[in-house]
C-alpha atoms as a PDB file:
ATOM      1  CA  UNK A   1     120.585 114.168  27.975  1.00  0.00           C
ATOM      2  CA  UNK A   2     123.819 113.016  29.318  1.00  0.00           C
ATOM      3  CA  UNK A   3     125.447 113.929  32.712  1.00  0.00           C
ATOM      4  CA  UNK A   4     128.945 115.180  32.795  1.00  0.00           C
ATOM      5  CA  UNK A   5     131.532 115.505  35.640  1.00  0.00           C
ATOM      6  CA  UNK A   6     134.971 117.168  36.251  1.00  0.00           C
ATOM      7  CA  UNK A   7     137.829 115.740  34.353  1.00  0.00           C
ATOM      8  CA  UNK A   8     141.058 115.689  35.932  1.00  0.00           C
ATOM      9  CA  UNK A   9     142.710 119.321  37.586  1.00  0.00           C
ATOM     10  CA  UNK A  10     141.625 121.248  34.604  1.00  0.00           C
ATOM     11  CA  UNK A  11     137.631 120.831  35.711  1.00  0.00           C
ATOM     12  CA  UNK A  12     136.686 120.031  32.040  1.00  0.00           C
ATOM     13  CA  UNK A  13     133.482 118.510  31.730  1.00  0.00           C
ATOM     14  CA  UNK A  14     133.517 114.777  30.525  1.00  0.00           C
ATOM     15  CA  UNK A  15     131.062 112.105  30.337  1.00  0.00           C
ATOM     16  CA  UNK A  16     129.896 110.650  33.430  1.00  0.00           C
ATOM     17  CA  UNK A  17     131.306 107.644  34.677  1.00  0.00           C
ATOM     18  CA  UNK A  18     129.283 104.202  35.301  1.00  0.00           C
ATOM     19  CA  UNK A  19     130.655 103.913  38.184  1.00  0.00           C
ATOM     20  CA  UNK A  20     129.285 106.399  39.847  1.00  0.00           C
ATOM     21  CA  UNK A  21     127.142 105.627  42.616  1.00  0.00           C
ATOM     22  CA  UNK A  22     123.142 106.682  42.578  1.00  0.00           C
ATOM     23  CA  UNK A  23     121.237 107.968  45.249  1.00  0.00           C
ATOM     24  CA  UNK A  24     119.036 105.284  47.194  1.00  0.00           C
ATOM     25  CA  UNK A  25     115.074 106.035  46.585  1.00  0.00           C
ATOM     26  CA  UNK A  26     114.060 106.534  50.427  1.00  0.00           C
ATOM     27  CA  UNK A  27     111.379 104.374  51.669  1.00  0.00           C
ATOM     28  CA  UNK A  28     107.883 106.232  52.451  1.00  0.00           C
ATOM     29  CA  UNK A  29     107.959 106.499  56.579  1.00  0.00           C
ATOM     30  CA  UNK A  30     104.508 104.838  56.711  1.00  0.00           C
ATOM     31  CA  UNK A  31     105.217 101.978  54.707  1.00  0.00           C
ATOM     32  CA  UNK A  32     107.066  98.337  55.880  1.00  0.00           C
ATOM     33  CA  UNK A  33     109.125  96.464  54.602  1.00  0.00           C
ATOM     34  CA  UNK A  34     108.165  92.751  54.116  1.00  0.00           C
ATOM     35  CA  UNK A  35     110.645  91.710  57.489  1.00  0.00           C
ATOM     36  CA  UNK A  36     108.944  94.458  59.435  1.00  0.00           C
ATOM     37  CA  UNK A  37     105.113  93.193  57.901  1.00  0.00           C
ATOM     38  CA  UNK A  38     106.269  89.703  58.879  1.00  0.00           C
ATOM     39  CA  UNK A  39     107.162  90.869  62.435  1.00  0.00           C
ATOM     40  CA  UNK A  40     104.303  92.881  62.567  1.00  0.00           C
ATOM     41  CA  UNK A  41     101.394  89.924  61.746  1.00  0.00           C
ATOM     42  CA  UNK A  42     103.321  87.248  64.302  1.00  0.00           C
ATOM     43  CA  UNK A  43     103.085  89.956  66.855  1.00  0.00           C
ATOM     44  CA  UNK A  44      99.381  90.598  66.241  1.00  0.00           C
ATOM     45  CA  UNK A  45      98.835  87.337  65.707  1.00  0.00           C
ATOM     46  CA  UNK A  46     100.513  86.100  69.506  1.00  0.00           C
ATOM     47  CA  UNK A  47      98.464  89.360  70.879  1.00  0.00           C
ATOM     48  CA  UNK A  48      95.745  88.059  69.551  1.00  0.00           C
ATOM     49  CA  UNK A  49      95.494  84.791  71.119  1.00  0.00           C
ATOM     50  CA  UNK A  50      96.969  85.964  74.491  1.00  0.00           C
ATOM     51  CA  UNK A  51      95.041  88.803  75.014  1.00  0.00           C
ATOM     52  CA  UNK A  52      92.079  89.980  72.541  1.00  0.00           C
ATOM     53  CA  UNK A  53      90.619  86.387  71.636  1.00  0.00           C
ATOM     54  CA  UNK A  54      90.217  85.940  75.936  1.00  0.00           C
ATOM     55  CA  UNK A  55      89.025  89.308  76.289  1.00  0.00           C
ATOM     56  CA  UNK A  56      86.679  89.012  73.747  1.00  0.00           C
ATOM     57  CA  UNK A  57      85.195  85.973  75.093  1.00  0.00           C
ATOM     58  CA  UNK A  58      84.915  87.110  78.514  1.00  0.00           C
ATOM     59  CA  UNK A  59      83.070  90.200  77.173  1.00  0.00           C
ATOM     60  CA  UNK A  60      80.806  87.552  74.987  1.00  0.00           C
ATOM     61  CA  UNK A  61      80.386  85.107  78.375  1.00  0.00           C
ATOM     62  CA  UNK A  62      79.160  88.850  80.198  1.00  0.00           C
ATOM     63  CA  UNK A  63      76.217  89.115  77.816  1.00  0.00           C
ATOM     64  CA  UNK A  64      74.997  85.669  77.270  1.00  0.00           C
ATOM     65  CA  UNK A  65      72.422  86.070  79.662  1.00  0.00           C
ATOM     66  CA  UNK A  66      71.619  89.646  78.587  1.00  0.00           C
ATOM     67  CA  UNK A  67      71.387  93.032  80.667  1.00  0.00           C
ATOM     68  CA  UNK A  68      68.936  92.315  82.704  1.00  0.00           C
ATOM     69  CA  UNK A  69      71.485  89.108  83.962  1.00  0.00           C
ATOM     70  CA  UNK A  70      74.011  91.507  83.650  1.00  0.00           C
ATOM     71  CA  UNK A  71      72.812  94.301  86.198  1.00  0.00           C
ATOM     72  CA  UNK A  72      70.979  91.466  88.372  1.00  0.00           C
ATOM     73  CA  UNK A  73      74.933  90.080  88.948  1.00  0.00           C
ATOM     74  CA  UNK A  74      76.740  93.714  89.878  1.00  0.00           C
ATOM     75  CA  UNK A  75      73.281  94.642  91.699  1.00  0.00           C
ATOM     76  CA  UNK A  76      74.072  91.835  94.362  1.00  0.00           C
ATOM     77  CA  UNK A  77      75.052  93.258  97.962  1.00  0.00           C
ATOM     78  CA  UNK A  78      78.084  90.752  98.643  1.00  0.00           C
ATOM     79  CA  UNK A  79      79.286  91.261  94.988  1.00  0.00           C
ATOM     80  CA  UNK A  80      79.354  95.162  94.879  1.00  0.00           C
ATOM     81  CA  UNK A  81      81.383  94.509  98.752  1.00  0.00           C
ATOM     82  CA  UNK A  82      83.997  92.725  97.264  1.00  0.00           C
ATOM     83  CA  UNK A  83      84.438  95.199  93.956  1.00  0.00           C
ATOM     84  CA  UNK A  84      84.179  98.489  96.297  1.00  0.00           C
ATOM     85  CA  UNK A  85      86.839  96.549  98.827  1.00  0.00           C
ATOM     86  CA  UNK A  86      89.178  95.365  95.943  1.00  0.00           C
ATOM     87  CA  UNK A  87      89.063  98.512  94.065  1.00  0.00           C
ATOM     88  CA  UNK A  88      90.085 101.079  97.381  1.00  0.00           C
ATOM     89  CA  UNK A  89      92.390  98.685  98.175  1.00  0.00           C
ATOM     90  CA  UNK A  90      94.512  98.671  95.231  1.00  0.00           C
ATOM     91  CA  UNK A  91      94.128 102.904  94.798  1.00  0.00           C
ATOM     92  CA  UNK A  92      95.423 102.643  98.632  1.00  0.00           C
ATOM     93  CA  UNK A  93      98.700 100.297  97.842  1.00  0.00           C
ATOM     94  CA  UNK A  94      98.970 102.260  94.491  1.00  0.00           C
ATOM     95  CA  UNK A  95      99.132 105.497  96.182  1.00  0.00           C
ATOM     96  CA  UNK A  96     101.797 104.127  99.214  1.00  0.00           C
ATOM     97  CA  UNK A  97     103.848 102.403  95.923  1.00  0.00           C
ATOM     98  CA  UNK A  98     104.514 105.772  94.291  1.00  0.00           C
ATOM     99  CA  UNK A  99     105.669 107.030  97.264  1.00  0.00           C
ATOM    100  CA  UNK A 100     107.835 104.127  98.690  1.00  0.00           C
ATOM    101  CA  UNK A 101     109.008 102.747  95.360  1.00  0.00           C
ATOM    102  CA  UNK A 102     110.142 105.856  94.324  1.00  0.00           C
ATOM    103  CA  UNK A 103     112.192 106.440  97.441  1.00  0.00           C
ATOM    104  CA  UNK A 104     113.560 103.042  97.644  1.00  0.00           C
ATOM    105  CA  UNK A 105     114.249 103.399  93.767  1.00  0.00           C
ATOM    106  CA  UNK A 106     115.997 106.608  95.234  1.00  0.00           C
ATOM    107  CA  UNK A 107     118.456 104.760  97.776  1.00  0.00           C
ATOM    108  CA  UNK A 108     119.414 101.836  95.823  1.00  0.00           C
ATOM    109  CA  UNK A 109     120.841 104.454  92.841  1.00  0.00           C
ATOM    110  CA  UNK A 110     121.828 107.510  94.222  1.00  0.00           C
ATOM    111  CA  UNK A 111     123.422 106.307  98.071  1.00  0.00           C
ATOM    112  CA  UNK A 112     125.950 103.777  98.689  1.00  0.00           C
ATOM    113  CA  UNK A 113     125.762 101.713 101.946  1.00  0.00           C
ATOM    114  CA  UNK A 114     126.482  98.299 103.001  1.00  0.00           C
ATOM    115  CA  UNK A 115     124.467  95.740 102.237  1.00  0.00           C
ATOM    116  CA  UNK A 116     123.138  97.672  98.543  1.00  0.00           C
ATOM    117  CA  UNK A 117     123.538  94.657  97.075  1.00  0.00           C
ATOM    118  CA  UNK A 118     121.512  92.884  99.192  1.00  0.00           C
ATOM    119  CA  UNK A 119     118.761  95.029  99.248  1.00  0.00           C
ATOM    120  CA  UNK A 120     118.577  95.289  95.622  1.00  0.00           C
ATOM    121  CA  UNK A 121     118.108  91.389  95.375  1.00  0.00           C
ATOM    122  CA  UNK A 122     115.641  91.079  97.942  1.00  0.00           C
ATOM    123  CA  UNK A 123     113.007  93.425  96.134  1.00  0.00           C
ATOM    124  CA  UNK A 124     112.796  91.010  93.034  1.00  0.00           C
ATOM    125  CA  UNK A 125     111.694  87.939  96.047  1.00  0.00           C
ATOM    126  CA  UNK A 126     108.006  88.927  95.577  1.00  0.00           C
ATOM    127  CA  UNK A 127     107.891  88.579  92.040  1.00  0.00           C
ATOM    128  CA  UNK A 128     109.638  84.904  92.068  1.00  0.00           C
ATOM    129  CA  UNK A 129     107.831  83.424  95.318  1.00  0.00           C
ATOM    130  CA  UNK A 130     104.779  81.692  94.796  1.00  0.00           C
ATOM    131  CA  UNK A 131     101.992  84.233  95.892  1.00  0.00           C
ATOM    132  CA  UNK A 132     100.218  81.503  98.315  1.00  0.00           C
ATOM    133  CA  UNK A 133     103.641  80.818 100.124  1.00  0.00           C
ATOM    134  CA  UNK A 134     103.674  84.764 100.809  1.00  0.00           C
ATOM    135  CA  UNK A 135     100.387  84.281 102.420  1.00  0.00           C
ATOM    136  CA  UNK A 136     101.687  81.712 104.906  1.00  0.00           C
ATOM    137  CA  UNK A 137     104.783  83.744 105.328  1.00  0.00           C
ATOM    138  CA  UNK A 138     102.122  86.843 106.312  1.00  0.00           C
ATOM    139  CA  UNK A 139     100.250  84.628 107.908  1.00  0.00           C
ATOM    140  CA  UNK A 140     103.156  83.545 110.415  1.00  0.00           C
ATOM    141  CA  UNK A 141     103.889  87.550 111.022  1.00  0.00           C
ATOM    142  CA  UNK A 142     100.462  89.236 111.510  1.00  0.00           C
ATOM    143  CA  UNK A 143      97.823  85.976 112.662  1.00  0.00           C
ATOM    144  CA  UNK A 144      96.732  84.651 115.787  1.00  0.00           C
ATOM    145  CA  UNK A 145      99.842  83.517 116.729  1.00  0.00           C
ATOM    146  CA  UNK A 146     102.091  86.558 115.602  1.00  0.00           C
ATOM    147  CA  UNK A 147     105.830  86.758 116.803  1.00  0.00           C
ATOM    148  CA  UNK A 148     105.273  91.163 117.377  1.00  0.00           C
ATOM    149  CA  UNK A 149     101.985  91.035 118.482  1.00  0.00           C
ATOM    150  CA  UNK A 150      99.743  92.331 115.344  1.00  0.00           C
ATOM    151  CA  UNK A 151      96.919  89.878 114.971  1.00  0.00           C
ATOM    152  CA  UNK A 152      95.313  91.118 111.601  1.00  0.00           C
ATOM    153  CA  UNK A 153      94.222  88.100 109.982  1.00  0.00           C
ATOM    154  CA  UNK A 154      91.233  88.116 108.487  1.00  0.00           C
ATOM    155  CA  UNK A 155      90.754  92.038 108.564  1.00  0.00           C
ATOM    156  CA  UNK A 156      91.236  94.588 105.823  1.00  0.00           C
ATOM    157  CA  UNK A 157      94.486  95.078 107.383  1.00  0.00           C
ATOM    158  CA  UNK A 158      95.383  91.870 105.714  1.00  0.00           C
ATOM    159  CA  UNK A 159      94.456  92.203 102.859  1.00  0.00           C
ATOM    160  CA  UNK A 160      96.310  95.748 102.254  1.00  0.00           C
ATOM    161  CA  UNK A 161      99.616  93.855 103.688  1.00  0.00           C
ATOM    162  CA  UNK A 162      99.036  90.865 101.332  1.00  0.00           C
ATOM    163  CA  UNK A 163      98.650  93.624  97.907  1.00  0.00           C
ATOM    164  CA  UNK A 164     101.333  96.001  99.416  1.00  0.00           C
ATOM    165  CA  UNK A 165     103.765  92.372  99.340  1.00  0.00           C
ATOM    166  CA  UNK A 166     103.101  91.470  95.913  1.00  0.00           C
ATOM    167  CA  UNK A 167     102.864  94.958  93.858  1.00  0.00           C
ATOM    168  CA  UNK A 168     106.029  96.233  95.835  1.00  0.00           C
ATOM    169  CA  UNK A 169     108.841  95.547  92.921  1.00  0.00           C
ATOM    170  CA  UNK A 170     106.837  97.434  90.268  1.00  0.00           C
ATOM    171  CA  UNK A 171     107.992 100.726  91.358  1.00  0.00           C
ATOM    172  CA  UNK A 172     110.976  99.998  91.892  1.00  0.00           C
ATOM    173  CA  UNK A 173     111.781  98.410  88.984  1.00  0.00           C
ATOM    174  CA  UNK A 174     110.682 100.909  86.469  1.00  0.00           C
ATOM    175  CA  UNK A 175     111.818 103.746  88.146  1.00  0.00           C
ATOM    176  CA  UNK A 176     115.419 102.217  88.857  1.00  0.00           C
ATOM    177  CA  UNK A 177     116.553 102.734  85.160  1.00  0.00           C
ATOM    178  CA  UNK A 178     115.211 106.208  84.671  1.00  0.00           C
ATOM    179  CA  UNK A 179     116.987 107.337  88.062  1.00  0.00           C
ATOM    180  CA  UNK A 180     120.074 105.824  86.448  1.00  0.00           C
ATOM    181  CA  UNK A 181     119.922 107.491  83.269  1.00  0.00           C
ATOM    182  CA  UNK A 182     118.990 110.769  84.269  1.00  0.00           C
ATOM    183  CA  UNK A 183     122.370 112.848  84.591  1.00  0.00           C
ATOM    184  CA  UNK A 184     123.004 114.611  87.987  1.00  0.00           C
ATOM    185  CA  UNK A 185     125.034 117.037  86.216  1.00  0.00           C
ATOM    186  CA  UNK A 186     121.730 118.376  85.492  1.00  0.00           C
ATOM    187  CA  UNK A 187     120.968 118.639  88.646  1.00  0.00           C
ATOM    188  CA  UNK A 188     124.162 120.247  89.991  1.00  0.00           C
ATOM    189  CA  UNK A 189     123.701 122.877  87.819  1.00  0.00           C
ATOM    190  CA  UNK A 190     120.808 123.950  88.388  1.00  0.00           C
ATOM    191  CA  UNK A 191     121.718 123.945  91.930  1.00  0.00           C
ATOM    192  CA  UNK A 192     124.968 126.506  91.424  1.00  0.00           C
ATOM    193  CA  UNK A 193     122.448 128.552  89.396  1.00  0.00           C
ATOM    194  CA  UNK A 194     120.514 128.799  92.915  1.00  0.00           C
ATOM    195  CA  UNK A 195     117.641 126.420  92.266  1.00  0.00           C
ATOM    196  CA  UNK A 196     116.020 125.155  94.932  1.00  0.00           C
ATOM    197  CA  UNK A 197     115.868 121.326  96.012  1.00  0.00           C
ATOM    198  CA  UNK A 198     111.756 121.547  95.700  1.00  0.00           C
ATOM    199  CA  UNK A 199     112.629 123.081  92.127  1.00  0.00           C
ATOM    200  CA  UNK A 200     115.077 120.724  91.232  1.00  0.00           C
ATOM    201  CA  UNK A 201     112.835 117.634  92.171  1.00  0.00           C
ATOM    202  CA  UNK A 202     109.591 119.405  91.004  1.00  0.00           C
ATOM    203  CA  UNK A 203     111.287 120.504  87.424  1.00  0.00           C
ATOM    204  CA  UNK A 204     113.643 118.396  86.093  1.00  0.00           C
ATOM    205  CA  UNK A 205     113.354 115.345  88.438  1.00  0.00           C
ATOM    206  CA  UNK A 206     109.829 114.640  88.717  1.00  0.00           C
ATOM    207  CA  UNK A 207     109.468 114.925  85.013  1.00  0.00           C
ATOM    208  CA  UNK A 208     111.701 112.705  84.090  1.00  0.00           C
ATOM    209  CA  UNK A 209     110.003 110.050  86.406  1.00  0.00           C
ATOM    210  CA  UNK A 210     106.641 110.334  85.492  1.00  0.00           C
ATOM    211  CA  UNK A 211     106.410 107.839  82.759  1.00  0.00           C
ATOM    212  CA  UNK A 212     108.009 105.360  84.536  1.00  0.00           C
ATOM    213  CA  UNK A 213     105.921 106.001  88.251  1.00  0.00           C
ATOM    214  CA  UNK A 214     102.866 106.140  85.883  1.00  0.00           C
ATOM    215  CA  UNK A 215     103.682 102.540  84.311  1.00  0.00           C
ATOM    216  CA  UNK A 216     104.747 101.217  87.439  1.00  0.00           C
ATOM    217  CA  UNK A 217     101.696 102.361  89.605  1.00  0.00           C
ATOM    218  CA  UNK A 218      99.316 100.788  86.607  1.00  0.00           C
ATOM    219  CA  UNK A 219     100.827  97.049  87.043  1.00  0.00           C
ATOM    220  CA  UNK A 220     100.669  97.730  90.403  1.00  0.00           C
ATOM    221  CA  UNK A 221      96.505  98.723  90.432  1.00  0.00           C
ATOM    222  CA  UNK A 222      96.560  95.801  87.667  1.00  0.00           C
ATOM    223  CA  UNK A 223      97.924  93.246  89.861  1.00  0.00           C
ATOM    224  CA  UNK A 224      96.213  94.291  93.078  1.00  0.00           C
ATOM    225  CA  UNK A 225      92.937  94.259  91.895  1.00  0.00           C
ATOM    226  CA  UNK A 226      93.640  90.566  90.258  1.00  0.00           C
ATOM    227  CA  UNK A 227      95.772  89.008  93.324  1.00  0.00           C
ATOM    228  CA  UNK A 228      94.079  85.944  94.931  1.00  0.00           C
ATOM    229  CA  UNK A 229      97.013  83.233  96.190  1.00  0.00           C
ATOM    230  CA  UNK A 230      98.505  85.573  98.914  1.00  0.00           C
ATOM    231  CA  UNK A 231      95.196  86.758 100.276  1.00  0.00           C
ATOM    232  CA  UNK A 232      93.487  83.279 100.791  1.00  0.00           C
ATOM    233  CA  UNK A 233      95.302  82.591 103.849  1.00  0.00           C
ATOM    234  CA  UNK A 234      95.606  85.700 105.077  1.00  0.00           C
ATOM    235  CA  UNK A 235      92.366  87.723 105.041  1.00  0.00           C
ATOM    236  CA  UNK A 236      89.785  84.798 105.348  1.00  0.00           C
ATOM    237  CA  UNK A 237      87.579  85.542 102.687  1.00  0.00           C
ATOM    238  CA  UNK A 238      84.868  87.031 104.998  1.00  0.00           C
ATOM    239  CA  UNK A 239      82.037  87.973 102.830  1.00  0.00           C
ATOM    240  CA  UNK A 240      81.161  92.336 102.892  1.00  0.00           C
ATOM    241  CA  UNK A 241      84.279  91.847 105.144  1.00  0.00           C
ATOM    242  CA  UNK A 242      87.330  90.553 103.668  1.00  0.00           C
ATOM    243  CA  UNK A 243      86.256  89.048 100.326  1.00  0.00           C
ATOM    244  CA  UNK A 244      88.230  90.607  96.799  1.00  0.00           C
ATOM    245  CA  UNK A 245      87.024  90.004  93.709  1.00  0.00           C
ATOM    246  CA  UNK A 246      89.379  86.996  92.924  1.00  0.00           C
ATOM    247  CA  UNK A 247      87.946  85.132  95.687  1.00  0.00           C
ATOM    248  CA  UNK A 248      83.896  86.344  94.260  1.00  0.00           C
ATOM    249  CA  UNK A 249      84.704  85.253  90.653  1.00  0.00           C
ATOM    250  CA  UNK A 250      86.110  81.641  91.851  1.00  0.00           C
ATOM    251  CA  UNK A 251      83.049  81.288  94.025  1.00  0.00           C
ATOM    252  CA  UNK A 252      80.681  82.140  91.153  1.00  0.00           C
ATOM    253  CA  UNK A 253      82.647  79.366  89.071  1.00  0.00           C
ATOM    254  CA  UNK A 254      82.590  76.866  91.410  1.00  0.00           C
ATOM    255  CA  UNK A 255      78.702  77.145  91.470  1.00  0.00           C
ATOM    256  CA  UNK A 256      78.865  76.619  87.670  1.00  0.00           C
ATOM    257  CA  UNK A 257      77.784  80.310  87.447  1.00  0.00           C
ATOM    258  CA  UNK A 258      79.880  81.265  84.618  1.00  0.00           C
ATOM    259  CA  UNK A 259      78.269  83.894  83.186  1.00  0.00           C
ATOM    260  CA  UNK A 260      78.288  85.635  86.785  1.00  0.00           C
ATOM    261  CA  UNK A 261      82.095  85.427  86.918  1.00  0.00           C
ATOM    262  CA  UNK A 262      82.178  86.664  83.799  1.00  0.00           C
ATOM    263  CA  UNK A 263      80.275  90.262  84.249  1.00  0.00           C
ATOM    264  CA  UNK A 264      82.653  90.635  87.417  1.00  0.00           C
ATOM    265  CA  UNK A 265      85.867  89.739  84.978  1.00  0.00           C
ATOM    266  CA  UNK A 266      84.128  92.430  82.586  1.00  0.00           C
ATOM    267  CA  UNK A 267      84.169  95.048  85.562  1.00  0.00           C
ATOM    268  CA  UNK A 268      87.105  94.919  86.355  1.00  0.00           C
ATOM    269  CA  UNK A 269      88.533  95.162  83.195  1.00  0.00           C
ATOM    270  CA  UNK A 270      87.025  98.346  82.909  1.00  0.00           C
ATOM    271  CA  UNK A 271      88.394 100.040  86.167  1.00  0.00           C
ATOM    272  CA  UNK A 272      91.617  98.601  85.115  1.00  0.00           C
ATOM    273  CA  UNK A 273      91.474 100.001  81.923  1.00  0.00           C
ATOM    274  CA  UNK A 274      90.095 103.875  83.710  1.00  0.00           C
ATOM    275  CA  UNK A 275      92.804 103.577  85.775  1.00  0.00           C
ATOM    276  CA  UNK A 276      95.231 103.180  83.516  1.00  0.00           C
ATOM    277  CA  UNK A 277      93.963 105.971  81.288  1.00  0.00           C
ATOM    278  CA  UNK A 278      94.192 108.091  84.377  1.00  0.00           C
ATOM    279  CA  UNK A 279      97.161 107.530  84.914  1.00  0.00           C
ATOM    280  CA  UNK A 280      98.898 108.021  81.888  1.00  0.00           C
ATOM    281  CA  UNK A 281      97.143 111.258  81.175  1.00  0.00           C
ATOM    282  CA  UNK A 282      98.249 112.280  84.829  1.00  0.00           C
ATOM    283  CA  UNK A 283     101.958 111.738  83.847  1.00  0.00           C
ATOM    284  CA  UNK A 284     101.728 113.203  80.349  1.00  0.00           C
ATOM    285  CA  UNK A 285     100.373 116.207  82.286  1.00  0.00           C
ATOM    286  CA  UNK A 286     102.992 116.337  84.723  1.00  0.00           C
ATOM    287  CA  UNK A 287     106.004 115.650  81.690  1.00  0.00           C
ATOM    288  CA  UNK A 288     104.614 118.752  79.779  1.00  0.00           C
ATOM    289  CA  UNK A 289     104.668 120.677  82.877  1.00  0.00           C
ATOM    290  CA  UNK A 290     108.814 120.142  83.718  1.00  0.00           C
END
């Protein structure tokens, strides 16, 4: 059966030209193309070997000497000291993060001031400065010797100065590009409509935010509980004092006690990974709220 079109002004039917173009056949939604399979296995495939090929190792190391080896390792006194010490840290710095990485996020989009600039290159100096020479600089502030007269070396002072330093950009950073995104026309109208500034912030603020403060406040738990160049210096590695896990796992290697290093890796991979869950249901909670 043959198609016809329109011929000419009269709208006579006539046979249908070759030329006419056919629709595409869409491609089914759940199926890739070869580029995007290629893509797809070299992206698994680098995954792989930087992330779940090490994991899975550490996990095997963890069990080689069985359960009993297992609990004898997270059992020990000085070792649950240095988890409980590492872990309340980082919540503590996670929690002041939020709260001043959001704000300074805040200032360096929404107010302009002399010396913006500045300020907004400054925050990235933690992430390029070598995490020992940000001990020594900590060290020269807050030691024995300091210039304002706060000696807390070796305390737990120091060691929530030394994880507030390092995990300060991450805040920051992913909030900054939300806050300048997010249209304060929005914001104005609400305001003529006779919203309150608590609304606003708790409504259509807030929301918005809360996938970035929820990513930003897991790298920073991530890298606080993981941090170990800043903190040698600074805290002393006092053991059921001042010790973090970092400093417990080297120890445990450098007594050829892999397998105890190992279990202690495994831990804290866990509360990394509860955190994290946390924390994105927490902001998926507060999103479907606003």
């Amino acid at each position: 059966m043959s198609t016809a079109v329109l011929d000419g002004p009269t709208g006579t039917a006539g046979p249908a030209s070759p030329h006419v173009r056919q629709p595409r056949r869409s491609t089914p939604r759940n199926t890739l193309t070869r580029g995007a399979g290629i893509g797809l296995g070299i992206s698994m495939l680098w995954f792989s070997l930087l992330v779940l090929i090490p994991l899975s190792a550490v996990v095997a190391a963890a069990s080689a000497g069985g359960w009993d080896g297992y609990l004898r390792v997270l059992q020990n006194d000085q070792t649950w000291a240095a988890i409980r010490l590492t872990v309340t840290q980082a919540l503590i710095v996670t929690a002041v993060n939020v709260v001043m990485g959001t704000v300074i996020a805040w200032v360096l989009v929404r107010d302009r001031f002399w010396g913006r600039a500045a300020l907004d290159l400054v925050i990235d100096v933690p992430f390029a400065m070598p995490t020992v020479v940000a001990g020594l600089l900590l060290l020269s502030l807050y030691g024995p010797s300091s210039p304002i007269g706060l000696h807390w070396a070796n305390t737990e002072r120091a060691v929530t100065l030394a994880l507030a330093f390092v995990t300060l950009p991450f805040i920051v950073r992913t909030v900054q590009p939300v806050l300048e995104e997010l249209d304060a026309d929005v914001e104005e109208a609400a305001a003529s409509l006779g919203a309150r500034r608590g609304t606003i912030v708790r409504r259509i603020i807030l929301p918005s935010l809360a996938p970035a403060i929820a990513a930003g406040a897991a790298l920073s738990f991530a890298r606080a509980i993981s941090e170990y160049g800043s903190l040698v210096l600074l805290s002393g590695n006092r053991p059921f004092q001042t010790e973090v896990v970092s400093v417990r796992v080297l120890t445990f290697i450098e007594n050829g006690s892999n397998t105890s290093a190992a279990a202690v890796a495994s831990v804290m991979l866990v509360v990394a990974l509860i955190v994290i869950v946390a924390l994105d249901l927490v902001q998926r909670r507060v999103s479907r709220r606003g």
